[in-house]
Protein backbone atom coordinates (compact mmCIF):
# COMPACT_ATOMS: atom_id res chain seq x y z
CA UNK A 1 51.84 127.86 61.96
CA UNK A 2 53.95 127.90 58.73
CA UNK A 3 51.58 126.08 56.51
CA UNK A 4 54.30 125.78 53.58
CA UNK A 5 56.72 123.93 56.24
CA UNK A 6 53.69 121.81 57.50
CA UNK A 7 52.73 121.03 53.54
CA UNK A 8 56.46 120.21 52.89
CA UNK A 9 56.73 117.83 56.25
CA UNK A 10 53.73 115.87 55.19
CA UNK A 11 55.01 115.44 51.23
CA UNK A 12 58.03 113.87 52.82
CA UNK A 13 56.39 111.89 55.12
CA UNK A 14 54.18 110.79 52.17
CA UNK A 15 56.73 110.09 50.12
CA UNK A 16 59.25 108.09 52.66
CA UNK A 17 56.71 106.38 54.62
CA UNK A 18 54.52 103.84 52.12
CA UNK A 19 52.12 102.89 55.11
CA UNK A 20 51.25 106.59 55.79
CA UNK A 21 51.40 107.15 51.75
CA UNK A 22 48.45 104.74 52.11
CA UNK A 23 46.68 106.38 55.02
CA UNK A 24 46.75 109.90 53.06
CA UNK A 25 45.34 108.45 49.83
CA UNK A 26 42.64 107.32 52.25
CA UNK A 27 42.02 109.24 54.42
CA UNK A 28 43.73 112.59 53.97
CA UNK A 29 42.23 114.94 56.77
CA UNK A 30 43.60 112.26 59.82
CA UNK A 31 47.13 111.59 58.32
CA UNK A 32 47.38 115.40 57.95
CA UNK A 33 45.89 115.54 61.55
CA UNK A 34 48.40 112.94 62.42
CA UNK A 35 51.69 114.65 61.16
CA UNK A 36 50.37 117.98 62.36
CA UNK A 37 49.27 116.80 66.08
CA UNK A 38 46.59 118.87 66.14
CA UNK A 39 42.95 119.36 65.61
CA UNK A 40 42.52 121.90 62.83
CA UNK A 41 38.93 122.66 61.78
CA UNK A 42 38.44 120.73 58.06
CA UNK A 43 39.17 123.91 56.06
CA UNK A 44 42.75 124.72 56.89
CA UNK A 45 43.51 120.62 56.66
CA UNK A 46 41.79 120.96 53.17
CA UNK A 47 44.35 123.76 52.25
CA UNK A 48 47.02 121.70 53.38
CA UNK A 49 46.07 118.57 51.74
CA UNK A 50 45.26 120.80 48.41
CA UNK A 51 48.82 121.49 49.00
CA UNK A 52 50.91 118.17 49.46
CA UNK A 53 48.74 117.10 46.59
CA UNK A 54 49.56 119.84 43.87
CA UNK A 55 53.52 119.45 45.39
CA UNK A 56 53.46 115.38 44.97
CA UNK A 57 52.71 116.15 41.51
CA UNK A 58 54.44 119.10 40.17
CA UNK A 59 57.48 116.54 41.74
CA UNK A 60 56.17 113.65 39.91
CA UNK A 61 56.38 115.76 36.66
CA UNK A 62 59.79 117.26 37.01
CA UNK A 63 60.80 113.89 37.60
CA UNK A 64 59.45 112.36 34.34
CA UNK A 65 60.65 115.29 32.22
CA UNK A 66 63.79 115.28 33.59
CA UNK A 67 64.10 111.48 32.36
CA UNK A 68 63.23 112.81 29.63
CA UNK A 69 66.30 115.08 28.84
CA UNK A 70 68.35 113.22 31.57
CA UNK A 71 71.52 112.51 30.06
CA UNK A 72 71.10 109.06 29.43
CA UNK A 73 72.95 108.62 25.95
């Protein structure tokens, strides 16, 4: 399993699907089960949330610095 490509599938499920957006922020371990559709034992889903959750961010960042310096005159 390419765990990068399964972290990047559930960032953009996260962030084009509000409903499972919700689910994630609630509970994490079945969306990721969900999107995955499989059983992993807690410790690799943990790795993968860890994941998604340091990428939504470092995205969320870029995004508000780039305003920042954005071109908008």
């Amino acid at each position: 399993m390419d765990i990068k490509a399964k972290i990047d599938e559930v960032v953009n499920k996260v962030k084009n699907d509000k409903g499972f957006a919700e689910k994630f922020q609630k509970e994490p371990i079945k969306a990721v089960e969900e999107v995955l559709g499989v059983d992993l034992p807690d410790d690799a889903i943990k790795n993968i949330i860890d994941g998604v959750k340091a990428k939504i961010n470092i995205e969320d960042i870029k995004g508000k610095i780039g305003g920042l310096f954005g071109g908008n005159k």
